[in-house]
C-alpha atoms as a PDB file:
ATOM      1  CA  UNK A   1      41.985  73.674  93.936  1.00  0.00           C
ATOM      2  CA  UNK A   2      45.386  72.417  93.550  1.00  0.00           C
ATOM      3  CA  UNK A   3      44.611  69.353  95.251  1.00  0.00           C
ATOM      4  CA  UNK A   4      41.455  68.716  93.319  1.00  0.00           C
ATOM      5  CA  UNK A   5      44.014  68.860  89.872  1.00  0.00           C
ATOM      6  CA  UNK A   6      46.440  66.317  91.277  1.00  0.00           C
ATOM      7  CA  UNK A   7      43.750  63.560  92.134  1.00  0.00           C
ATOM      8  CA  UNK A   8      42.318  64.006  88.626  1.00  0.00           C
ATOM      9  CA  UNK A   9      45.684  63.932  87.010  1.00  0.00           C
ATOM     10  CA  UNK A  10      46.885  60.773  89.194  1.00  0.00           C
ATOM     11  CA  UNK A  11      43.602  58.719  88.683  1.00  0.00           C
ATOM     12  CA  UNK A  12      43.499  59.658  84.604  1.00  0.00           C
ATOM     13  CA  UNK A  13      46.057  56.577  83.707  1.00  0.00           C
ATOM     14  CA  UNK A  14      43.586  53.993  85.693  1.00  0.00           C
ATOM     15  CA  UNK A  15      40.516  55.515  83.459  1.00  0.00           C
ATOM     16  CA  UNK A  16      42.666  54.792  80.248  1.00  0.00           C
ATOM     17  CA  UNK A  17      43.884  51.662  81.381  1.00  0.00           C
ATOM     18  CA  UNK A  18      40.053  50.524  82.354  1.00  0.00           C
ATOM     19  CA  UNK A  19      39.052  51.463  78.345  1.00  0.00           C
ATOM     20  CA  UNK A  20      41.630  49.851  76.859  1.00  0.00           C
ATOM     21  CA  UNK A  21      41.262  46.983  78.624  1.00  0.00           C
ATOM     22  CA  UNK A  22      37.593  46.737  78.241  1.00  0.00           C
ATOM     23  CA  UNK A  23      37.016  43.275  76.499  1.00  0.00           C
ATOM     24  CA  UNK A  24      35.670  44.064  72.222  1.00  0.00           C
ATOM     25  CA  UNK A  25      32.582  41.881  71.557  1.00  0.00           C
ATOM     26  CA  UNK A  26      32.147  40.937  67.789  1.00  0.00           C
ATOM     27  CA  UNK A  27      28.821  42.390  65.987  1.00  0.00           C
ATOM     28  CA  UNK A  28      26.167  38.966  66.354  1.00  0.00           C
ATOM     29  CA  UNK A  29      25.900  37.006  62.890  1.00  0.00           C
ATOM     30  CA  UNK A  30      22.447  36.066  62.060  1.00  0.00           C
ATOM     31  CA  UNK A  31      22.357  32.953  59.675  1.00  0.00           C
ATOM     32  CA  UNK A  32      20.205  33.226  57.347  1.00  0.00           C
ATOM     33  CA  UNK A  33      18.482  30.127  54.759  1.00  0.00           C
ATOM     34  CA  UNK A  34      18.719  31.662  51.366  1.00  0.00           C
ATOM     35  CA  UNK A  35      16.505  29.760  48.889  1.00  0.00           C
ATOM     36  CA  UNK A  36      18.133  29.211  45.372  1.00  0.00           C
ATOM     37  CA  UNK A  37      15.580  28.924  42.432  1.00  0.00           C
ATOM     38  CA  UNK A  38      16.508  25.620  40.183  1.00  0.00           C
ATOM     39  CA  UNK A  39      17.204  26.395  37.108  1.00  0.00           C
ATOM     40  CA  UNK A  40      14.262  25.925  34.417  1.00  0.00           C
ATOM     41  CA  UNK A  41      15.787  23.776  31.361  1.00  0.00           C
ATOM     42  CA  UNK A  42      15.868  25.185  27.901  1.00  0.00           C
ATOM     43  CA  UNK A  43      12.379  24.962  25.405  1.00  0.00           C
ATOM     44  CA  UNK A  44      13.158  22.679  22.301  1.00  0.00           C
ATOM     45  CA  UNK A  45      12.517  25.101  19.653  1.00  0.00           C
ATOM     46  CA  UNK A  46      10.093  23.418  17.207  1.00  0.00           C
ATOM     47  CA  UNK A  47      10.112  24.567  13.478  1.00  0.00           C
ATOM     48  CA  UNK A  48       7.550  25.959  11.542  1.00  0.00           C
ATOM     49  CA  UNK A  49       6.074  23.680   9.253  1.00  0.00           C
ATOM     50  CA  UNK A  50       6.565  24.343   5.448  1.00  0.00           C
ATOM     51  CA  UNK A  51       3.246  25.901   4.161  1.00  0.00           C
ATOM     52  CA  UNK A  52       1.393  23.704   1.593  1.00  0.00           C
ATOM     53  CA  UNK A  53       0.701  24.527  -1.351  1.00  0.00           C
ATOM     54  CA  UNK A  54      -3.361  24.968  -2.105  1.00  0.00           C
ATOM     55  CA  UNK A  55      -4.890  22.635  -4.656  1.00  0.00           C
ATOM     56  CA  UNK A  56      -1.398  21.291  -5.289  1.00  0.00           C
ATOM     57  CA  UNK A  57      -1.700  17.162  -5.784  1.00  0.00           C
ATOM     58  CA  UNK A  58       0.934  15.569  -3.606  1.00  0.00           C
ATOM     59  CA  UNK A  59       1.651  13.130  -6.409  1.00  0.00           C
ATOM     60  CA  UNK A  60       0.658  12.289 -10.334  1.00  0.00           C
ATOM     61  CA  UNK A  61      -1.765   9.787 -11.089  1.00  0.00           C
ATOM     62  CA  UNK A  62      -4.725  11.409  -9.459  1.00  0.00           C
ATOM     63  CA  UNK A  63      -7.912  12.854 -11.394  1.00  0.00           C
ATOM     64  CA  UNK A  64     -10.725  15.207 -10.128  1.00  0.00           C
ATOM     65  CA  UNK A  65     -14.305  14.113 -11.015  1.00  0.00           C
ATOM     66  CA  UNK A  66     -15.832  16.408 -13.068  1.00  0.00           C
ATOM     67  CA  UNK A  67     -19.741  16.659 -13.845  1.00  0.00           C
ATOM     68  CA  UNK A  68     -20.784  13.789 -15.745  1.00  0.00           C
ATOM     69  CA  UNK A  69     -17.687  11.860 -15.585  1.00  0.00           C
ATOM     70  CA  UNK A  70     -18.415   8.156 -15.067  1.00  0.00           C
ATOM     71  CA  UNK A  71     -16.206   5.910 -13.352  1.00  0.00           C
ATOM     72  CA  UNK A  72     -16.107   3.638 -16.733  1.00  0.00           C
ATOM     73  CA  UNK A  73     -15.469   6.981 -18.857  1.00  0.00           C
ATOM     74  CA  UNK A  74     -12.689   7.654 -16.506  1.00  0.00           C
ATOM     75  CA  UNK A  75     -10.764   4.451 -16.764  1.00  0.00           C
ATOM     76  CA  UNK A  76     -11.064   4.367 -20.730  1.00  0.00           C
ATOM     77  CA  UNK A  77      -9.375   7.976 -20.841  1.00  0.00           C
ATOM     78  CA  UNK A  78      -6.792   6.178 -18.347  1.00  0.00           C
ATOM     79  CA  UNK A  79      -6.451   3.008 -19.842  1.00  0.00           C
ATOM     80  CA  UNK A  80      -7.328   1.431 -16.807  1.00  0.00           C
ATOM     81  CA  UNK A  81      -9.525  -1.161 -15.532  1.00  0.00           C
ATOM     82  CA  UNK A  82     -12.168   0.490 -14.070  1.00  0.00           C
ATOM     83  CA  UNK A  83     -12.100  -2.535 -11.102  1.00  0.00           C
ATOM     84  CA  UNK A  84      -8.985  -1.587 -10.263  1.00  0.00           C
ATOM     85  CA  UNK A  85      -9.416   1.914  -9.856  1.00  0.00           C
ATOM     86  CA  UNK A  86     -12.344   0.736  -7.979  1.00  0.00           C
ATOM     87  CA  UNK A  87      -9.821  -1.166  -5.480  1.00  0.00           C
ATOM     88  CA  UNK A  88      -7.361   1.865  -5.899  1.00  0.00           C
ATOM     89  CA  UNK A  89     -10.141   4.059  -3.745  1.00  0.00           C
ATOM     90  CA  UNK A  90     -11.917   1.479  -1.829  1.00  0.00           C
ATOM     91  CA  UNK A  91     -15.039   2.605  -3.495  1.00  0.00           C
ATOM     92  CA  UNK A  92     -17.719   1.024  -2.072  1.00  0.00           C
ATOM     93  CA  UNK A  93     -19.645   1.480  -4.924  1.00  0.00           C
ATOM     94  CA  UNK A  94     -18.116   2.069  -8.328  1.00  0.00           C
ATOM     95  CA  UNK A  95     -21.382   3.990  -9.265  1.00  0.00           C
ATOM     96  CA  UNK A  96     -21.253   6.203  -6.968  1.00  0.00           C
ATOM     97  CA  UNK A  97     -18.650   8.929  -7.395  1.00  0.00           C
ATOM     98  CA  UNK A  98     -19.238  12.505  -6.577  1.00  0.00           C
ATOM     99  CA  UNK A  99     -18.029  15.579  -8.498  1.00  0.00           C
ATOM    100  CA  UNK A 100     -14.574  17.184  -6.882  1.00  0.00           C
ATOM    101  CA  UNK A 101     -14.024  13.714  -5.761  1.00  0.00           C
ATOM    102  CA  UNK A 102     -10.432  12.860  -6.110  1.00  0.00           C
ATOM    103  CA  UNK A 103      -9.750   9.407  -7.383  1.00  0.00           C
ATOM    104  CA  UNK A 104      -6.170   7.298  -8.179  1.00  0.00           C
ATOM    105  CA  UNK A 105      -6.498   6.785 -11.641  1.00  0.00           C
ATOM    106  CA  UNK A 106      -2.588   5.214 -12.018  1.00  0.00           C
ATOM    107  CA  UNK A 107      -1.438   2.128 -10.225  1.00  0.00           C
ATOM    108  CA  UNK A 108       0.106   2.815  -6.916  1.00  0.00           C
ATOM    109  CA  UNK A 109       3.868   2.177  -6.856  1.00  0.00           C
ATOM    110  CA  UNK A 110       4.867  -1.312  -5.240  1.00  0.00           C
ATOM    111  CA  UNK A 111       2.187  -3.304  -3.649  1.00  0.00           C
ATOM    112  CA  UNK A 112       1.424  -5.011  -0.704  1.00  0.00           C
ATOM    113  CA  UNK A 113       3.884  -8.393   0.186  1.00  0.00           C
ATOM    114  CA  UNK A 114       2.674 -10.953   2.151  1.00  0.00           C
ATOM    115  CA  UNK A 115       5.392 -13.536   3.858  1.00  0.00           C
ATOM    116  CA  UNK A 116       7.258 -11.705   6.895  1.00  0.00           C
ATOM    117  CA  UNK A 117       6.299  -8.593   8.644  1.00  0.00           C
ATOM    118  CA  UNK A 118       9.836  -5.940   9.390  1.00  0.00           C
ATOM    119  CA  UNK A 119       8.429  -3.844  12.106  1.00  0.00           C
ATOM    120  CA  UNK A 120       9.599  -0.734  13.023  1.00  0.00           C
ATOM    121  CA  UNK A 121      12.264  -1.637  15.261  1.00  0.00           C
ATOM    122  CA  UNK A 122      13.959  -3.613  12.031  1.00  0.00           C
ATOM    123  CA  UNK A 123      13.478  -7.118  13.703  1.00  0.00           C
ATOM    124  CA  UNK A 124      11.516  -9.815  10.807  1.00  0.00           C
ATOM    125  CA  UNK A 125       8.287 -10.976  12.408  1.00  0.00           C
ATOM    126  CA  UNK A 126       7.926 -14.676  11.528  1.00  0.00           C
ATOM    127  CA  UNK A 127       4.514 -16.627  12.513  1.00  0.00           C
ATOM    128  CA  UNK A 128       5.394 -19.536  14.936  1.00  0.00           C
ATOM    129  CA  UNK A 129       5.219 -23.202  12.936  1.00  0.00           C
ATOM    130  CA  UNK A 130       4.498 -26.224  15.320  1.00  0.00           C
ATOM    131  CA  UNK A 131       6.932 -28.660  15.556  1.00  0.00           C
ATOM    132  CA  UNK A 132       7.252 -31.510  13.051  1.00  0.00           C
ATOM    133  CA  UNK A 133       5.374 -34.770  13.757  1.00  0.00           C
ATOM    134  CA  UNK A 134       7.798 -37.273  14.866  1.00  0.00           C
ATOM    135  CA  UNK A 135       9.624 -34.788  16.649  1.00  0.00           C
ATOM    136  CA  UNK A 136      10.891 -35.883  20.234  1.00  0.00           C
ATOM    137  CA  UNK A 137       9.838 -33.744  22.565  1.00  0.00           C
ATOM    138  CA  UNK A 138      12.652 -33.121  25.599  1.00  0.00           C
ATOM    139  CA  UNK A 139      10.800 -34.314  29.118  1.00  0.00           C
ATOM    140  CA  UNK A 140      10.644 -31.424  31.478  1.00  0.00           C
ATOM    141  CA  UNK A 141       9.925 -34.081  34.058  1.00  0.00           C
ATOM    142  CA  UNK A 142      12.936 -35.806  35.981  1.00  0.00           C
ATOM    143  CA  UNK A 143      12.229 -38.907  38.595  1.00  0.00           C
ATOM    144  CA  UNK A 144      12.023 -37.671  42.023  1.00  0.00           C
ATOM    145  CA  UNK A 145      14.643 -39.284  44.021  1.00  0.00           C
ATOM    146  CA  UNK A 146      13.209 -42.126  46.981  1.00  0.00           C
ATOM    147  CA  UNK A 147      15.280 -42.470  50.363  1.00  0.00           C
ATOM    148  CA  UNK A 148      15.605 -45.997  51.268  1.00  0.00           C
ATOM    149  CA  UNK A 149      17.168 -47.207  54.818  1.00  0.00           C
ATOM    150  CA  UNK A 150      20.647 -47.932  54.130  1.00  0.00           C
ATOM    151  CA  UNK A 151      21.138 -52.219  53.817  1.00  0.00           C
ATOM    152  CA  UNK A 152      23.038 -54.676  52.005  1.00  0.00           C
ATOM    153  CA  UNK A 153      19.886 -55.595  49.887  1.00  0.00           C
ATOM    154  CA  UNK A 154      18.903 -51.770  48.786  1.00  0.00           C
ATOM    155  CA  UNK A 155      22.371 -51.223  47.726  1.00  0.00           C
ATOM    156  CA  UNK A 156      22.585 -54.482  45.354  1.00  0.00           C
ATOM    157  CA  UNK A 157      19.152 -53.694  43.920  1.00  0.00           C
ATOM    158  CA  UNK A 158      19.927 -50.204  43.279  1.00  0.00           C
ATOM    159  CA  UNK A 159      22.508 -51.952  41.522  1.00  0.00           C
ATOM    160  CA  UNK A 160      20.907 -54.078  39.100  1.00  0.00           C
ATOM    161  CA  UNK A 161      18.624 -51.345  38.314  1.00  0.00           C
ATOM    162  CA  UNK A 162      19.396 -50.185  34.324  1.00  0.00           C
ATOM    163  CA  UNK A 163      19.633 -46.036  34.257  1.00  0.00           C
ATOM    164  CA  UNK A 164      19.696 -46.384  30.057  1.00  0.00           C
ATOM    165  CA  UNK A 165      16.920 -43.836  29.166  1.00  0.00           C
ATOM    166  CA  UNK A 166      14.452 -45.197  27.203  1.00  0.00           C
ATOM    167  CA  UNK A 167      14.646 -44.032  23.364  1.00  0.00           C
ATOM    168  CA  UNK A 168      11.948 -41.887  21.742  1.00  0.00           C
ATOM    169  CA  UNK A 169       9.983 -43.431  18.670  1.00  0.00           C
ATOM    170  CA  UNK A 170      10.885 -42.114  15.592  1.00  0.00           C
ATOM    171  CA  UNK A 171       8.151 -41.210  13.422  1.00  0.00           C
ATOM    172  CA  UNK A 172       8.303 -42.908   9.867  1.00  0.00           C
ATOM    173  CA  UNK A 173       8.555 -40.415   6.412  1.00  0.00           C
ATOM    174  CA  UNK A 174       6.054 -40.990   4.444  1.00  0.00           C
ATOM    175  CA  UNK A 175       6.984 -40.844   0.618  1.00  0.00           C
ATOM    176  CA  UNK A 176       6.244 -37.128  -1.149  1.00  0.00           C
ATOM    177  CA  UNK A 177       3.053 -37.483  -3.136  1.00  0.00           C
ATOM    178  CA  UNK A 178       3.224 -36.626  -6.203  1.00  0.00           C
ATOM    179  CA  UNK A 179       1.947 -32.948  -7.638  1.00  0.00           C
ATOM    180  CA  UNK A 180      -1.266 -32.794  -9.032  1.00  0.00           C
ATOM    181  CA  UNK A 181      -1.159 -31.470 -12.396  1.00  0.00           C
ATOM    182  CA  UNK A 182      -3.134 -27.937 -13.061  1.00  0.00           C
ATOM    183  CA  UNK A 183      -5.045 -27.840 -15.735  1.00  0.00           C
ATOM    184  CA  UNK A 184      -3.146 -25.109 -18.562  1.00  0.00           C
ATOM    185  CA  UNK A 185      -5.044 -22.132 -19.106  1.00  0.00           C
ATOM    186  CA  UNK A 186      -4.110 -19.930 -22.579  1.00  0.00           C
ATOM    187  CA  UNK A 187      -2.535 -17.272 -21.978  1.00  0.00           C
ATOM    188  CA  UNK A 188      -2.014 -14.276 -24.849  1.00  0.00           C
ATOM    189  CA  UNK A 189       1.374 -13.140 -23.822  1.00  0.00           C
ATOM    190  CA  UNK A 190       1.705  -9.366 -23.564  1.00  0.00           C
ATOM    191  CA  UNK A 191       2.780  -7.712 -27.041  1.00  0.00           C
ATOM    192  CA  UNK A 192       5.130  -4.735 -28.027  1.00  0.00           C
ATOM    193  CA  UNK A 193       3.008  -1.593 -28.955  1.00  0.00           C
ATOM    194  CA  UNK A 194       4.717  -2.307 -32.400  1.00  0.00           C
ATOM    195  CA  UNK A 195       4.623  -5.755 -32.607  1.00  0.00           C
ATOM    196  CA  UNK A 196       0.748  -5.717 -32.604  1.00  0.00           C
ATOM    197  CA  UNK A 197      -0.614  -7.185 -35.835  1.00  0.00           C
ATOM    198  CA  UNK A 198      -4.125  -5.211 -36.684  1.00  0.00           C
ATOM    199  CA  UNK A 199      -6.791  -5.779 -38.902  1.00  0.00           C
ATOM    200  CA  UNK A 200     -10.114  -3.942 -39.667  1.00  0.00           C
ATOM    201  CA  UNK A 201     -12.657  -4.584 -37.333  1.00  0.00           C
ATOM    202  CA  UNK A 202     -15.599  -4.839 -39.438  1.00  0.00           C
ATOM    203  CA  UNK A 203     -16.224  -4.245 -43.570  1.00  0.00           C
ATOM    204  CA  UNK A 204     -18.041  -1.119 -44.921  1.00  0.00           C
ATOM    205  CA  UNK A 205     -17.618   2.504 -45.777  1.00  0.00           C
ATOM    206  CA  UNK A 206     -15.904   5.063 -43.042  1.00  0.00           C
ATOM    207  CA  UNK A 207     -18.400   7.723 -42.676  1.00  0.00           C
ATOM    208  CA  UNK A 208     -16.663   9.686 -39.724  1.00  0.00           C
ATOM    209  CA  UNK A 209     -12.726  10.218 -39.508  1.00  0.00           C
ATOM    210  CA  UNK A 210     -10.641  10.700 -36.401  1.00  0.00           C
ATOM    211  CA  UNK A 211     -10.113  14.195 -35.772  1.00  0.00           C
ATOM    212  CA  UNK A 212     -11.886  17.448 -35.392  1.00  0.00           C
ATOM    213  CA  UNK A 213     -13.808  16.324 -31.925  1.00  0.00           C
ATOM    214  CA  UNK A 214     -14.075  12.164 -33.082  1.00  0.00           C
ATOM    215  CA  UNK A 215     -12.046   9.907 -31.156  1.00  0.00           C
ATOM    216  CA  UNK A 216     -12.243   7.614 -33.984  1.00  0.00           C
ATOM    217  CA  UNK A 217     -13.633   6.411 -36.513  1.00  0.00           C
ATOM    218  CA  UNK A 218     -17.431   5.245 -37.762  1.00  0.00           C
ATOM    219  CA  UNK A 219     -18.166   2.083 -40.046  1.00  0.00           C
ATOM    220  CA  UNK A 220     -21.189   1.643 -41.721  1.00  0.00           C
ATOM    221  CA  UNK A 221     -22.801  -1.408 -41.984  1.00  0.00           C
ATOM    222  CA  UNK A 222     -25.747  -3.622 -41.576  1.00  0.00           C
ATOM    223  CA  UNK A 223     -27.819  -5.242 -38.273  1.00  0.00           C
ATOM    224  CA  UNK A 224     -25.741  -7.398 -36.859  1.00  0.00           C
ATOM    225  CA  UNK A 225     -22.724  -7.541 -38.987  1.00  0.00           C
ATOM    226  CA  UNK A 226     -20.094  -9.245 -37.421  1.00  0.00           C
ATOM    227  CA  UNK A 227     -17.640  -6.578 -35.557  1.00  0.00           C
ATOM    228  CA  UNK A 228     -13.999  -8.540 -34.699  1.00  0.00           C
ATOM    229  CA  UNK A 229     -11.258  -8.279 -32.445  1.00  0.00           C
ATOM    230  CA  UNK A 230      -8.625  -6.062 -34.827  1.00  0.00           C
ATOM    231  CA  UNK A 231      -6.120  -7.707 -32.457  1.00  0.00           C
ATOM    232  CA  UNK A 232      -5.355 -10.247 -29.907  1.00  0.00           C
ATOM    233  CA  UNK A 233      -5.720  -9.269 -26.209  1.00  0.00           C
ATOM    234  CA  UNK A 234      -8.044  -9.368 -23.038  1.00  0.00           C
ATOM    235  CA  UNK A 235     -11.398  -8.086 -22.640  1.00  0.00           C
ATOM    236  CA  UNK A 236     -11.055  -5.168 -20.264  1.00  0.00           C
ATOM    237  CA  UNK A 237     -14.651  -4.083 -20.683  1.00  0.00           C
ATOM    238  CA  UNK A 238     -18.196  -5.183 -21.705  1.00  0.00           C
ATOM    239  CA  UNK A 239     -21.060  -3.706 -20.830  1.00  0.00           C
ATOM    240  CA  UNK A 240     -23.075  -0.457 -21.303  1.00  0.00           C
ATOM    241  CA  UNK A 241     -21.922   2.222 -18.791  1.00  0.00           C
ATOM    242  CA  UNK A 242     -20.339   4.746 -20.738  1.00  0.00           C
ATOM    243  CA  UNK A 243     -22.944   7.481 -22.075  1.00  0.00           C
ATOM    244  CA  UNK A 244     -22.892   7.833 -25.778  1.00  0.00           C
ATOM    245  CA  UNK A 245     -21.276   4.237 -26.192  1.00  0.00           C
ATOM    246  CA  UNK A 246     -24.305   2.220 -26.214  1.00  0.00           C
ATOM    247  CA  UNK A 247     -23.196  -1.614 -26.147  1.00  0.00           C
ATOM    248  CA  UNK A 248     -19.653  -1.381 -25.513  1.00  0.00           C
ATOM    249  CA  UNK A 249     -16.420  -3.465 -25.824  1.00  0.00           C
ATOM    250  CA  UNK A 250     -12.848  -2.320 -24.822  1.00  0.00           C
ATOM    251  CA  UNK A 251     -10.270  -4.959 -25.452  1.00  0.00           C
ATOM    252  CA  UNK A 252      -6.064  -4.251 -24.075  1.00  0.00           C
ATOM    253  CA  UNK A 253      -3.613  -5.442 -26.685  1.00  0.00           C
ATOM    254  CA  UNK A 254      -0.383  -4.110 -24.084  1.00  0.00           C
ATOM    255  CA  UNK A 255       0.099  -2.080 -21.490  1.00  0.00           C
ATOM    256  CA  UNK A 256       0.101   1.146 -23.447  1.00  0.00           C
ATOM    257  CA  UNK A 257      -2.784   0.054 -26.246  1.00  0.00           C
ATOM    258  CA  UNK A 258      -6.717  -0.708 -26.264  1.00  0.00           C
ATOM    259  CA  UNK A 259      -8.971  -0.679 -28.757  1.00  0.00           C
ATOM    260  CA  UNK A 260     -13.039   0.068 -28.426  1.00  0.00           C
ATOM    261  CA  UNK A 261     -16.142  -1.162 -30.364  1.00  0.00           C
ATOM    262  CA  UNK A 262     -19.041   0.471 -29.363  1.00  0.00           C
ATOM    263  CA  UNK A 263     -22.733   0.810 -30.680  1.00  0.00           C
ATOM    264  CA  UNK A 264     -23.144  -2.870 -31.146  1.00  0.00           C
ATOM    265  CA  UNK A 265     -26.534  -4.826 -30.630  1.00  0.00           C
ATOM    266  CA  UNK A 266     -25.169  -7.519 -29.060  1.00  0.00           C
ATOM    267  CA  UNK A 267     -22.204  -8.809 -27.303  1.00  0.00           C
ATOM    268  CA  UNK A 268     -20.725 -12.614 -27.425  1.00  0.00           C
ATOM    269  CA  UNK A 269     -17.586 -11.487 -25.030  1.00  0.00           C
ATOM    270  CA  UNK A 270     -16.899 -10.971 -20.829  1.00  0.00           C
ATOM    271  CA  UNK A 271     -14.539  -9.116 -19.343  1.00  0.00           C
ATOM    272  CA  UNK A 272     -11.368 -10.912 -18.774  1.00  0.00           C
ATOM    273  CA  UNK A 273     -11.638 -12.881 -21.573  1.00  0.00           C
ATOM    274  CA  UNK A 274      -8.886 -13.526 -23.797  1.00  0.00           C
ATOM    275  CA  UNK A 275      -9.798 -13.013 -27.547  1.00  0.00           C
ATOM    276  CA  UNK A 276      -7.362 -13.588 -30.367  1.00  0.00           C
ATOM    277  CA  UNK A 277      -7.214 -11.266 -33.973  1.00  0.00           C
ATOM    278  CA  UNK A 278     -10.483 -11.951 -35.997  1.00  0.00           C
ATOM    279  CA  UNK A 279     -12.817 -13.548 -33.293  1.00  0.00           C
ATOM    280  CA  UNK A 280     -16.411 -12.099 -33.677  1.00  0.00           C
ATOM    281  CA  UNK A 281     -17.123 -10.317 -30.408  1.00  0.00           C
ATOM    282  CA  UNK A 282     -20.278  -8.375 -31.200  1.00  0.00           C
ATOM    283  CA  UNK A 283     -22.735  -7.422 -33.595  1.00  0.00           C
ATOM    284  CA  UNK A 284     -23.239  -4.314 -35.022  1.00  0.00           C
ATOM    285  CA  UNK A 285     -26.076  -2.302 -33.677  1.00  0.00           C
ATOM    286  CA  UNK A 286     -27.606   1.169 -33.303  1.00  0.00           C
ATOM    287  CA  UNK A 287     -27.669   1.230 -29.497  1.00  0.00           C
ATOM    288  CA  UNK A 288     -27.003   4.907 -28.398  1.00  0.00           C
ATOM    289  CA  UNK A 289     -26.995   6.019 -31.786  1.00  0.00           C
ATOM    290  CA  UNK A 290     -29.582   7.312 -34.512  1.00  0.00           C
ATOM    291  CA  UNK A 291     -27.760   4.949 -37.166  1.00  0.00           C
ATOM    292  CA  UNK A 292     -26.516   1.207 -37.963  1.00  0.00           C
ATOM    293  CA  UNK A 293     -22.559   1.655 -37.073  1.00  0.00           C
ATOM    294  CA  UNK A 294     -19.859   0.786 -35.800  1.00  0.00           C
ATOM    295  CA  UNK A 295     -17.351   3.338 -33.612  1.00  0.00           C
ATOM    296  CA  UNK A 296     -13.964   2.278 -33.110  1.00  0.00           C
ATOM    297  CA  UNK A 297     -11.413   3.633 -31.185  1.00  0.00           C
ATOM    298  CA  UNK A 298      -7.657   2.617 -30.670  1.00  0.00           C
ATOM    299  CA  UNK A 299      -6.208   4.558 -27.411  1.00  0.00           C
ATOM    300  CA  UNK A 300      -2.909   4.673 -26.307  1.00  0.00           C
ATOM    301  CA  UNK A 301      -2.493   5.596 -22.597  1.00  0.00           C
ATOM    302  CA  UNK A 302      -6.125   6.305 -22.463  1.00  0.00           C
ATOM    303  CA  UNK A 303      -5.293   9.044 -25.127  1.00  0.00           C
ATOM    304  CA  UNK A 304      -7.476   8.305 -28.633  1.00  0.00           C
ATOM    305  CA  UNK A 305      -5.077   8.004 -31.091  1.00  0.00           C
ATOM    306  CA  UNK A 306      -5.765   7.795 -34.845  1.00  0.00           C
ATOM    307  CA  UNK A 307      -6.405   4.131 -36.052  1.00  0.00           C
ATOM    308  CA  UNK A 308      -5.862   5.031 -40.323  1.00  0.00           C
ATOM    309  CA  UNK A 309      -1.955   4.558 -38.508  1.00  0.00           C
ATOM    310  CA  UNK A 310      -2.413   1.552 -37.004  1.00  0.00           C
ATOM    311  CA  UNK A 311      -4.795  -0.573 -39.278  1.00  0.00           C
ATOM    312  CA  UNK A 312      -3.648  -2.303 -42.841  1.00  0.00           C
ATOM    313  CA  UNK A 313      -4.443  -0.046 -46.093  1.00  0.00           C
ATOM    314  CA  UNK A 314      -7.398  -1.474 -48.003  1.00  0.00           C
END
């Protein structure tokens, strides 16, 4: 028994020595791919668009047609050429106009300008102009050279040969014909509201005063009394297209002033015309009305103003 203790107390170094010395293995490392999600790039954030207003215009100068409203009617309460207005809208057909139909009824601010082109980019767009008769044009094609055996004779006539380029013709300038003359056309030149010299547009009794629902006034008188310009100006309008009107003349005197004559039998004016103070223009009439009158109106902005202000006391 005492044996057995010394061999297991003489062999228990080697059994420490043997686990000491046993070689350490690292753990294994398994690599991995580890798969990175790009990053997604920020939304714009868009802003809400203003709300818009209902029924709200988006500028003056606009007018709503209204049941019975007449595209003539419309440009005498405007003081507007009803053509233009017509132009204006691209109306197809100045007749036809529907109710809730919203027409420009002021002249649009600026206008259209011929000449260059800007585009967007800010660079002038010019068309392309030919060049000018007489004009040398450069030759884009040179002599092709020639290979010649080298000799005593090719080198003397190569040099006699004359390398001066021949000289373009010049075209010769004719002389600038003179302008033909144009024909002068009279013009009224556009007056000052207040430089406007009236007179009455036709003789007789006033049977109907401006005020109290009358856009004027009424002037009695006989078939086909003479009814006159009461100032100098253009014919905006003749015709019959206004309801209650009958035969109808509107004349502009400026750019804030027109005067109307309306229930005449007959009319000796066109639109455009020019008419000066005192020309006979129509004849008094009864057309649209039960009586022999005449109904005249003086409007200022398309707004009927009184014409006791504007025409001499008598």
């Amino acid at each position: 028994m005492k044996k057995a203790r010394l061999v297991f107390l003489a062999s228990l170094p080697l059994l420490i020595t043997a686990c000491t010395t046993a070689p350490h293995q690292p753990a294994p490392v398994v690599d991995r791919p580890v798969s990175v999600k790009p990053a997604e790039p920020p939304k714009p954030v868009t802003q809400p668009a203003p709300p818009v207003a209902a029924g709200k215009q988006a500028d003056r100068g606009y007018y709503t047609v209204r049941k019975g409203d007449t595209l003539i009617q419309i440009a005498l309460d405007f003081g507007q050429n009803y053509r233009d207005i017509v132009a204006w809208n691209n109306l197809a057909n100045p007749n036809d106009i529907k109710v809730d139909q919203v027409l420009r009824v002021l002249p649009p601010e600026g206008g259209a300008q011929t000449g260059s082109v800007a585009t967007s980019s800010g660079v002038e767009v010019r068309p392309l102009t030919p060049p000018a008769s007489g004009t040398p044009v450069p030759n884009k094609t040179a002599p092709k050279g020639e290979k010649r055996p080298y000799s005593d004779a090719a080198l003397a006539e190569l040099q006699k040969t004359d390398v001066t380029p021949a000289t373009p013709p010049v075209a010769k300038a004719e002389p600038p014909k003179p302008a033909e003359k144009v024909p002068d056309v009279p013009q009224i030149p556009a007056a000052d509201d207040e430089n406007i010299a009236w007179i009455w547009p036709a003789d007789g009794k006033i049977i109907s005063h401006f005020g109290e629902g009358k856009r004027g006034i009424d002037i009695a008188g006989k078939m086909g009394q003479p009814v006159l310009a009461a100032g100098s100006g253009k014919v905006l309008y003749a015709g019959s297209g206004i309801r209650g009107y009958g035969n109808l003349v509107i004349v502009k005197h400026s750019n804030n002033l027109l005067s109307a004559y309306a229930h005449n039998k007959t009319i000796f004016v066109k639109e455009d015309q020019n008419v000066t103070k005192g020309q006979k223009i129509a004849e008094m009439g009864n057309s649209d009305s039960e009586e022999v009158k005449l109904h005249f109106e003086i409007r200022q902005q398309g707004k009927p103003v009184d014409p006791s202000k504007y025409l001499p006391s008598r």
